[in-house]
Protein backbone atom coordinates (compact mmCIF):
# COMPACT_ATOMS: atom_id res chain seq x y z
CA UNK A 1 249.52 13.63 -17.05
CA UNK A 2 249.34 17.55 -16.74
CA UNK A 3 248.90 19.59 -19.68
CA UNK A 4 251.10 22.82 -19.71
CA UNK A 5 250.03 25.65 -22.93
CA UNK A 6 253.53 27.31 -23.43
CA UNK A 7 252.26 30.68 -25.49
CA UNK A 8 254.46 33.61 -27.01
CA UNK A 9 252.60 36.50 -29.40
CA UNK A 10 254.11 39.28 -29.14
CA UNK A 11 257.79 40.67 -30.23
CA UNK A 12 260.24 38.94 -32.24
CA UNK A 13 263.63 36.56 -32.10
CA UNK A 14 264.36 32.82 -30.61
CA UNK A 15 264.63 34.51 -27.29
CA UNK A 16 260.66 33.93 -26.46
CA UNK A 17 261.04 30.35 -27.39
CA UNK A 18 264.48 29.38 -26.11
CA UNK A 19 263.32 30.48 -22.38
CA UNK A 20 259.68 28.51 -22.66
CA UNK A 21 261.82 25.44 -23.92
CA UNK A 22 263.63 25.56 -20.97
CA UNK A 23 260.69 26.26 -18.90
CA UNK A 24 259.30 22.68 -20.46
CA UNK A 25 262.39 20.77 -19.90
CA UNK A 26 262.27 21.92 -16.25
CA UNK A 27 258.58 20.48 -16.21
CA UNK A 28 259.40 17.75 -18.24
CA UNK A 29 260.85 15.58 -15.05
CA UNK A 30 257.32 15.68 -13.59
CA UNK A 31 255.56 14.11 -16.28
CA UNK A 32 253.60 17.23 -17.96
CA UNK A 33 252.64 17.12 -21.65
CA UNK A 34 253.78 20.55 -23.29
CA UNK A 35 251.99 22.14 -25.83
CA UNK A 36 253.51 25.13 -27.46
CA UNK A 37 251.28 28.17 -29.29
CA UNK A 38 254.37 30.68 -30.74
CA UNK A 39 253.95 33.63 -32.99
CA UNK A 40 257.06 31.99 -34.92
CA UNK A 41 256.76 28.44 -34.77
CA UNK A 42 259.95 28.57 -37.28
CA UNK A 43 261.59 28.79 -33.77
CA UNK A 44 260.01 25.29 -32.84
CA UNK A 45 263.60 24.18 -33.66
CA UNK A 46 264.91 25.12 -30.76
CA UNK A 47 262.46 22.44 -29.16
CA UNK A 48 262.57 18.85 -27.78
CA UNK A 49 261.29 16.69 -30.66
CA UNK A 50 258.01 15.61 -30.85
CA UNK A 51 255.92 18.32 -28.86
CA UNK A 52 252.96 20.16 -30.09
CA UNK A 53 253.71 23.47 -31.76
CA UNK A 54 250.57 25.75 -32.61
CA UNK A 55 250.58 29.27 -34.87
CA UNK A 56 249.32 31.98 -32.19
CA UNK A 57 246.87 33.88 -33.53
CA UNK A 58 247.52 36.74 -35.09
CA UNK A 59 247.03 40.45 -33.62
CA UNK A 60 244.83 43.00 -35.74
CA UNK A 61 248.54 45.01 -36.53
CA UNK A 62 249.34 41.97 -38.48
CA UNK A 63 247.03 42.42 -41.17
CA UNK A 64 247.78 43.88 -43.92
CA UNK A 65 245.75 46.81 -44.33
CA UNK A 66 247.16 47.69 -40.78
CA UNK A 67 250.03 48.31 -42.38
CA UNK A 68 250.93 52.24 -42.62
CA UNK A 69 248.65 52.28 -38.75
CA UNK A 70 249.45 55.28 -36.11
CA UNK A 71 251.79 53.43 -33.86
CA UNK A 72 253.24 54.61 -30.53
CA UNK A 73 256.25 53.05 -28.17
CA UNK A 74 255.26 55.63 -25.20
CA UNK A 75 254.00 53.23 -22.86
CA UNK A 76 253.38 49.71 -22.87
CA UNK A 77 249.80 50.76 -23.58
CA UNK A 78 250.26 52.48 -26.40
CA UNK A 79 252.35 49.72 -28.03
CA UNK A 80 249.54 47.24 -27.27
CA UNK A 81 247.34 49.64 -29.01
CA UNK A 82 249.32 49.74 -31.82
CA UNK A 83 249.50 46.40 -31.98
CA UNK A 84 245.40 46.34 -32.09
CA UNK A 85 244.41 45.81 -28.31
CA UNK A 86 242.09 49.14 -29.17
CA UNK A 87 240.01 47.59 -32.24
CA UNK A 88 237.46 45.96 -30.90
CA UNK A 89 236.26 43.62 -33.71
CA UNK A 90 239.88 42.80 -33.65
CA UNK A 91 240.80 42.09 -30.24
CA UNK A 92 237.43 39.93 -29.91
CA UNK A 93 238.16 37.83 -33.06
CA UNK A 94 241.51 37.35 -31.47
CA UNK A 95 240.51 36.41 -28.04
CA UNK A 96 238.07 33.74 -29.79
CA UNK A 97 240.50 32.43 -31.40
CA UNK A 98 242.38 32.16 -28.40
CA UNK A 99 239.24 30.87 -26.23
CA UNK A 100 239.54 28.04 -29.30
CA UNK A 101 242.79 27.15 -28.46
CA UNK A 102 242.11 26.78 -24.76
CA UNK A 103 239.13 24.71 -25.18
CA UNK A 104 240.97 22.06 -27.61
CA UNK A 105 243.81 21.92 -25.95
CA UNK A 106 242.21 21.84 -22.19
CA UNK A 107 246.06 22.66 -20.44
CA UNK A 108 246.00 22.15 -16.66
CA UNK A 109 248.49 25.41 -16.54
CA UNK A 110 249.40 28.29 -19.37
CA UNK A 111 252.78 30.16 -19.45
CA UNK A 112 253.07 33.64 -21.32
CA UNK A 113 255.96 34.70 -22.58
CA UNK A 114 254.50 38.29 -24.16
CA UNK A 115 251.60 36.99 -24.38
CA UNK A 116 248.87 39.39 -23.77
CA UNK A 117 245.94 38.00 -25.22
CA UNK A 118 246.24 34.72 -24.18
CA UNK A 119 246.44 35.82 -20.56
CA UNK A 120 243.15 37.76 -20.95
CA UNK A 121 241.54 34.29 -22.29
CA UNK A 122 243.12 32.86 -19.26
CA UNK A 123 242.74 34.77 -16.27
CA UNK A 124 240.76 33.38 -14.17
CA UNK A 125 239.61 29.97 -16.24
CA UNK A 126 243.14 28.40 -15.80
CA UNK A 127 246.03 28.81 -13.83
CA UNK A 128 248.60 31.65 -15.42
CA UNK A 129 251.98 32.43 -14.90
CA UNK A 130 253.02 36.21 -16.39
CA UNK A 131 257.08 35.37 -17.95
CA UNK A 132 258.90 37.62 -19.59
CA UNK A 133 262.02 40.16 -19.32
CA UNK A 134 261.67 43.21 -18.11
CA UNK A 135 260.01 44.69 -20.83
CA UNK A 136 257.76 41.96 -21.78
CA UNK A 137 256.46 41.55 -18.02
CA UNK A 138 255.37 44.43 -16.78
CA UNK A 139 254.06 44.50 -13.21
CA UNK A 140 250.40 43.62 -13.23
CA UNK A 141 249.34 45.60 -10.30
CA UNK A 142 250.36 48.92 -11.37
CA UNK A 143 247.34 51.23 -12.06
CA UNK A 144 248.62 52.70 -15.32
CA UNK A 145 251.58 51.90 -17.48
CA UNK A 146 254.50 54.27 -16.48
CA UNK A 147 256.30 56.22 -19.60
CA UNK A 148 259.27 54.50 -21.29
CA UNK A 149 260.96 57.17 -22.89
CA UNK A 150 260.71 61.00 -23.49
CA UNK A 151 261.22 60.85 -27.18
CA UNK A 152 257.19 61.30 -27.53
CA UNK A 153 254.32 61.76 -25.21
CA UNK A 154 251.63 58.53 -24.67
CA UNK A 155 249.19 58.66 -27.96
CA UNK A 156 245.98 56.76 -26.62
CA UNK A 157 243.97 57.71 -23.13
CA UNK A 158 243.83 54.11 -21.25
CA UNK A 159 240.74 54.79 -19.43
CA UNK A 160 239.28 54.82 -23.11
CA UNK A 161 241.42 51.19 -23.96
CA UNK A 162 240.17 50.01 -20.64
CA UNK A 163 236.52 50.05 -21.51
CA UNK A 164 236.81 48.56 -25.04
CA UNK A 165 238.75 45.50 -23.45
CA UNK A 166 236.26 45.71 -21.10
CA UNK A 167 233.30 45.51 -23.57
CA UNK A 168 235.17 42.38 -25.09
CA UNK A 169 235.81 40.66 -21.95
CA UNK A 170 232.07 40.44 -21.24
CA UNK A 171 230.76 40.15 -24.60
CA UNK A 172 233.20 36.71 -24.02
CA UNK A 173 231.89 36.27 -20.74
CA UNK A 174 235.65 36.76 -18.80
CA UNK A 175 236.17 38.85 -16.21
CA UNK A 176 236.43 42.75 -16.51
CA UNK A 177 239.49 44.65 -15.57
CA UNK A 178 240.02 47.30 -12.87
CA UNK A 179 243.50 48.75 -14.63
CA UNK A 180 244.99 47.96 -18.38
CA UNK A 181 248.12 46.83 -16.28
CA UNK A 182 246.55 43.88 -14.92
CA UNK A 183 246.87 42.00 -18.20
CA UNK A 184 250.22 40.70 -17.24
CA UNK A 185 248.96 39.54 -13.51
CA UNK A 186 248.95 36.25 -13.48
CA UNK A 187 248.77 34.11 -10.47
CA UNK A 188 252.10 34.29 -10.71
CA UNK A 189 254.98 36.48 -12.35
CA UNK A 190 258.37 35.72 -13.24
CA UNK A 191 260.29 38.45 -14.33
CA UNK A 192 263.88 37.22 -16.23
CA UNK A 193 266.26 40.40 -16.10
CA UNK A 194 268.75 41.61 -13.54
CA UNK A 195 267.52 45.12 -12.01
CA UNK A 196 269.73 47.17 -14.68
CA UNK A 197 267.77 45.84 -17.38
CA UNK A 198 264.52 46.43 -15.99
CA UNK A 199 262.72 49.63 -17.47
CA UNK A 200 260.05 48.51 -14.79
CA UNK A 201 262.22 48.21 -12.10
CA UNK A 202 261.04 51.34 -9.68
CA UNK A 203 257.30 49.91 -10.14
CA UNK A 204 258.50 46.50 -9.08
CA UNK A 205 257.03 45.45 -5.96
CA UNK A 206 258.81 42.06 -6.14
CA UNK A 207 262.23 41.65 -7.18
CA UNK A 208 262.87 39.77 -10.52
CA UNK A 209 263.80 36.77 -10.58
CA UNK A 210 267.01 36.91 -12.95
CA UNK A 211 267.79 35.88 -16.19
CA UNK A 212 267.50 32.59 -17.53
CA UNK A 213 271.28 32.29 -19.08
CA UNK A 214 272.67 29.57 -21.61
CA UNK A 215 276.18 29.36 -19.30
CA UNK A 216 277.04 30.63 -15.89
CA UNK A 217 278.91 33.72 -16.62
CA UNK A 218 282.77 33.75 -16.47
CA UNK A 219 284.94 37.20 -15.83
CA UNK A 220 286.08 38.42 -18.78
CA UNK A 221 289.79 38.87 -18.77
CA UNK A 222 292.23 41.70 -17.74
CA UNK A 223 294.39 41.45 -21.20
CA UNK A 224 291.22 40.61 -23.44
CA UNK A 225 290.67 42.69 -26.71
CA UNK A 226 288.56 40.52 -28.90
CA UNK A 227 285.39 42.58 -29.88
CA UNK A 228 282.69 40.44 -30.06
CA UNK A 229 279.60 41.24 -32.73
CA UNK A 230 276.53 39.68 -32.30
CA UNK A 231 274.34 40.08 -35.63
CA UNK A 232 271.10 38.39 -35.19
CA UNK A 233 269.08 36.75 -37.63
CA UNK A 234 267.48 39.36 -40.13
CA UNK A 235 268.60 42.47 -38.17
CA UNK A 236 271.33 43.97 -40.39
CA UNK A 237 268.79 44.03 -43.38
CA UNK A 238 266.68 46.56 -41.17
CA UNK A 239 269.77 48.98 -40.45
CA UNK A 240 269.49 52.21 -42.31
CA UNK A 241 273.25 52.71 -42.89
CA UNK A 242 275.91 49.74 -43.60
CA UNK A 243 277.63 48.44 -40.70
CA UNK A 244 280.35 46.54 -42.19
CA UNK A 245 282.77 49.38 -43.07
CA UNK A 246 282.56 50.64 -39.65
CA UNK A 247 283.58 47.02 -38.63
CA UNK A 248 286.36 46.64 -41.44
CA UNK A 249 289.34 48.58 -39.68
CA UNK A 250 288.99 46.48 -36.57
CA UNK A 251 288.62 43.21 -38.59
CA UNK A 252 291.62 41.43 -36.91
CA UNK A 253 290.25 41.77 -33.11
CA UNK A 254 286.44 40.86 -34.57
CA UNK A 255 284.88 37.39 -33.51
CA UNK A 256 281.44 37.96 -35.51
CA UNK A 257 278.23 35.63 -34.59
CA UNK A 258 276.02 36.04 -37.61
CA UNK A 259 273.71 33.92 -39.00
CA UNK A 260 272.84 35.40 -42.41
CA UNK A 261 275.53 38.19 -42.95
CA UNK A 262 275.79 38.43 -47.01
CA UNK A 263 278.51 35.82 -48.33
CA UNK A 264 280.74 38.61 -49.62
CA UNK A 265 280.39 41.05 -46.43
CA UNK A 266 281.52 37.76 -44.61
CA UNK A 267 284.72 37.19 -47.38
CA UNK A 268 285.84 40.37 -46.80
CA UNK A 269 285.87 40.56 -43.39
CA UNK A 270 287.11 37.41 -43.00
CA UNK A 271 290.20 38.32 -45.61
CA UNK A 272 291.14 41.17 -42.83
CA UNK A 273 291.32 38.51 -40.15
CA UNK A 274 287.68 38.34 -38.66
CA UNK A 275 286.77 34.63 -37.50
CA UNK A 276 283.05 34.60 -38.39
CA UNK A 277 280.44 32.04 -37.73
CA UNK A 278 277.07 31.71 -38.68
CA UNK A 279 276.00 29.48 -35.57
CA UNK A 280 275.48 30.85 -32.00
CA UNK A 281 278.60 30.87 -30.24
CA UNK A 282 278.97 29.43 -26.06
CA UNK A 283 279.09 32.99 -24.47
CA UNK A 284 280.69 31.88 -22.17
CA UNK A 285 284.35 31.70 -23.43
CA UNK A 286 283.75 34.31 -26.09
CA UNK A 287 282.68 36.94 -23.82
CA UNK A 288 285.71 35.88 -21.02
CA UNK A 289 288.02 37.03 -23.95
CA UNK A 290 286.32 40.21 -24.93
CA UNK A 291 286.71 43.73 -24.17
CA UNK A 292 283.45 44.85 -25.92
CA UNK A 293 280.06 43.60 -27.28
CA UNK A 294 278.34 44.76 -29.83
CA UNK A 295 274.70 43.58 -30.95
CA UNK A 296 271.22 45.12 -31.02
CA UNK A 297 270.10 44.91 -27.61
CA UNK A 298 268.91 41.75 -26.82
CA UNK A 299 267.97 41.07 -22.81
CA UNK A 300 269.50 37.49 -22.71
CA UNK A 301 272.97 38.63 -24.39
CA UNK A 302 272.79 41.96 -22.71
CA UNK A 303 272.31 39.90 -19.31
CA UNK A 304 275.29 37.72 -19.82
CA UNK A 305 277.67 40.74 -20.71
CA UNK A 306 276.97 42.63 -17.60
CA UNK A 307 277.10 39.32 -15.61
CA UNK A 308 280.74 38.54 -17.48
CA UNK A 309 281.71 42.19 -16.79
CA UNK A 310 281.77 43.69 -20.58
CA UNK A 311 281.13 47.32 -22.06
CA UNK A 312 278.41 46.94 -24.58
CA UNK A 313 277.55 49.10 -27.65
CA UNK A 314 273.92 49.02 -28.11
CA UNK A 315 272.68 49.50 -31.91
CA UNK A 316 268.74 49.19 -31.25
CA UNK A 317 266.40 49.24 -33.71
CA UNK A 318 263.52 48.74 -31.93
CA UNK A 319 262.26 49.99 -28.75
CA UNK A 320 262.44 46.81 -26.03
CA UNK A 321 266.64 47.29 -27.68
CA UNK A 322 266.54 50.97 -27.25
CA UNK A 323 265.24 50.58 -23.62
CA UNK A 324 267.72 47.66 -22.73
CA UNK A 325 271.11 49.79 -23.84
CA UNK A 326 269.31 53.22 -21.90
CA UNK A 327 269.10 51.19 -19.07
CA UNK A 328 273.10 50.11 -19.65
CA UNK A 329 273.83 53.84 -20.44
CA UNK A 330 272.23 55.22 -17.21
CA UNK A 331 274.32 52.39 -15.25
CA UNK A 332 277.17 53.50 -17.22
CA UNK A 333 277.81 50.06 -18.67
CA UNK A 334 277.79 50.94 -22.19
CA UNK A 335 276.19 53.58 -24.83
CA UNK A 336 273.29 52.97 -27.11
CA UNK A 337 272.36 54.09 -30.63
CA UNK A 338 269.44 54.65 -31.92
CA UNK A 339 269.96 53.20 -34.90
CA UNK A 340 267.32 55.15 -37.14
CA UNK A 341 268.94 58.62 -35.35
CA UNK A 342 270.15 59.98 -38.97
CA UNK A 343 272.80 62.00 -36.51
CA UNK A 344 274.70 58.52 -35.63
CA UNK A 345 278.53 58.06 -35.89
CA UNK A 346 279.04 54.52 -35.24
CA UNK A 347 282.46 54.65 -35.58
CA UNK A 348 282.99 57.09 -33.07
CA UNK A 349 280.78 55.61 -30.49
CA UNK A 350 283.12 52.75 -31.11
CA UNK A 351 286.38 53.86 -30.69
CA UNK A 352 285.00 56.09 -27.77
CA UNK A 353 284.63 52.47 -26.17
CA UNK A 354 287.18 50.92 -26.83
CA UNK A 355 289.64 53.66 -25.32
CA UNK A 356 287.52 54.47 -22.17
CA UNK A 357 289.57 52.99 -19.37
CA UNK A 358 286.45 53.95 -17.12
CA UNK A 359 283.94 52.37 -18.93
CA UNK A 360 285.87 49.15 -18.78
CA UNK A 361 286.46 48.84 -15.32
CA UNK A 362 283.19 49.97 -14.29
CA UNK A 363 281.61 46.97 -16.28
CA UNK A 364 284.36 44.64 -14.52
CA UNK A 365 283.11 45.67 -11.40
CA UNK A 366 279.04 45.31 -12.28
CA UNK A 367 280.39 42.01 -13.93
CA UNK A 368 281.50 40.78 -9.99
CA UNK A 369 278.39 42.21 -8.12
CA UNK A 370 276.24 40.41 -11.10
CA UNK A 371 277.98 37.12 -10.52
CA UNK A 372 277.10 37.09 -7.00
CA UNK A 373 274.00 38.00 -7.69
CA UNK A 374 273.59 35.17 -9.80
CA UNK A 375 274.63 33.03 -6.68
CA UNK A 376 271.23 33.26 -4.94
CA UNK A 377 269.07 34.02 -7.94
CA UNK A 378 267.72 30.89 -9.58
CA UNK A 379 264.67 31.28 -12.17
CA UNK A 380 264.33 27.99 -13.28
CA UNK A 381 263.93 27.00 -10.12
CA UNK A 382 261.27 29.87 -9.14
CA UNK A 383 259.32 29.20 -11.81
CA UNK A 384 259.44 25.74 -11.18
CA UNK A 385 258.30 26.21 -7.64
CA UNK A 386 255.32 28.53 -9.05
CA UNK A 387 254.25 25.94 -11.79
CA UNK A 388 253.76 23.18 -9.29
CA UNK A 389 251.95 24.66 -6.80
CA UNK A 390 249.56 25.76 -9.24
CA UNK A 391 249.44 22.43 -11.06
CA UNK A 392 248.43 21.14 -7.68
CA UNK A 393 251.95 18.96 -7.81
């Protein structure tokens, strides 16, 4: 029996775990033992009983006296810097750790899903397959990561980056780097997204694979006007401003996934004629009978809405969300907020919506093209092509 290491460390959510469960279930039908290393292994619920979960090991930003760090979200390098890929007594105890973890649990094949250092523990010692969204996969054979945004210039120089990795790769005895961006090359890479959710998409040289969806998409409907509100787990505690009154005058038309919304935000909303649940609802059917979505940016939902042919209101509060609804924005699919802008006016971003003819049919049209798309893309399937070949299957 093959042994297949299943590893997420970076970034947040059940999204990271919910694709590599699916990735093991795929694998499952040819006999391969999974073990899983997650940042969260709270998330482990969302796994087959009985498999291995493992803590990943933390970064150096996850210390405490990291805390109050300079941080950047310029590039993808300056993100992994802030996340510690610069300190070298750091990034070497991590990579030991991770070198630990290899060497106990002696997998035949390692999947990672934002994952950077145990890639760099991996590449060339086992066989690795780079997953991820967009954002989390970056191509690996770019020579420098491209600039995200405009909002501020790139902090750290990665030529100086490079050469501390470097330092720590051979103090490890694992092979040096030519480019930072070759920490996501793996001998293969699957990247989830649709092309319209890819910040990476012009450096691409291989189109993504698509997204790994809960449902097949259905259309959403000419006479829908449900608003659908996606509030996930922990997010509305990190909001600066209180999104609930903004919600209140269209409580009749909400239908409000939210796992831990306060008891009497959820009363009073509900009293106005909101149906609220706090368990994940099949997009599916709530998205055929929406004319809006509103969440926080996540790829998978933000996937499914453009594939179901919905305008989505974007309220990120970090950047991989604030990338996801510019990318909608640009495609003119939607409008994002950054939610820390102390300029915002929810409310009228909202309305602004949900009266914009345009906007609607634009999305129902992107909705059709995505659909077909969906037709001849088939990730589970490409990744389960890549796995086996390199399992030697």
């Amino acid at each position: 029996m093959k042994t297949v290491l299943f590893a997420w460390e970076r970034g947040g959510g059940f999204g990271h775990t919910a694709t590599l469960a699916q990735f093991a279930r795929v694998l499952r039908r040819h006999q391969i033992r999974p073990v899983f290393v997650l940042r969260q292994p709270e998330t482990a619920r969302l796994l087959d009983a009985g498999v291995q979960v493992l803590q990943a090991p933390p970064w150096p930003s996850d210390a405490a006296d990291r805390s109050d760090a300079p941080r950047s979200t310029a590039t993808m390098h300056d993100q992994l810097v802030s996340a510690g890929l610069a300190d070298e007594h750091g990034l070497r105890n991590l990579l030991q750790a991770w070198d630990g973890i290899l060497t106990t649990t002696a997998p035949d094949l390692v999947v990672a899903d934002y994952a950077p250092a145990a890639s760099l523990m991996a590449r060339g010692r086992i066989p690795l397959i780079v997953a991820g969204n967009g954002f989390t996969a970056p191509p690996g054979d770019m020579k420098r990561f491209p600039l995200l945004h405009r909002v501020t210039p790139p902090r750290w120089r990665e030529d100086e980056t490079l050469q501390i990795v470097n330092r720590v790769l051979q103090s490890l005895k694992r092979p040096a780097l030519e480019y930072l961006p070759q920490i996501f090359a793996g001998d293969a890479q699957t990247a989830l997204t649709f092309p319209v959710l890819d910040p990476y998409d012009m450096q691409r040289s291989e189109p993504p694979a698509g997204p790994v969806l809960d449902s097949a998409p259905r259309e959403s409907r000419k006479n829908a006007t449900d608003v659908f509100v996606y509030l996930s787990q922990g997010v509305l505690g990190r909001l600066p401003f209180d999104l609930v009154p903004v919600l209140l005058p269209l409580a009749s038309r909400l239908i409000i996934s939210a796992p831990d919304m306060p008891r009497e935000q959820a009363e009073d909303l509900a009293r106005r004629g909101a149906r609220i649940s706090s368990q994940h609802l099949p997009l599916g059917e709530t998205l055929a009978s929406s004319c809006l979505v509103i969440h926080f940016g996540g790829g998978g939902l933000a996937a499914h809405a453009v594939a179901a042919g919905v305008p989505q209101l974007i309220l990120a509060t970090h950047i991989e969300q604030l990338l996801n609804g510019l990318q909608l924005e640009k495609a003119g699919l939607g409008k994002v907020i950054d939610s820390f802008d102390p300029q915002i006016d929810v409310a009228h971003a909202l309305t602004q919506l949900l009266f914009d003819d345009d906007q609607r049919r634009r999305a129902s049209q992107a909705g059709q093209v995505h659909r077909d798309m969906l037709k001849t893309m088939k990730p589970l399937d490409t990744f389960e092509a890549a796995a086996l070949k390199l399992l030697g299957l």
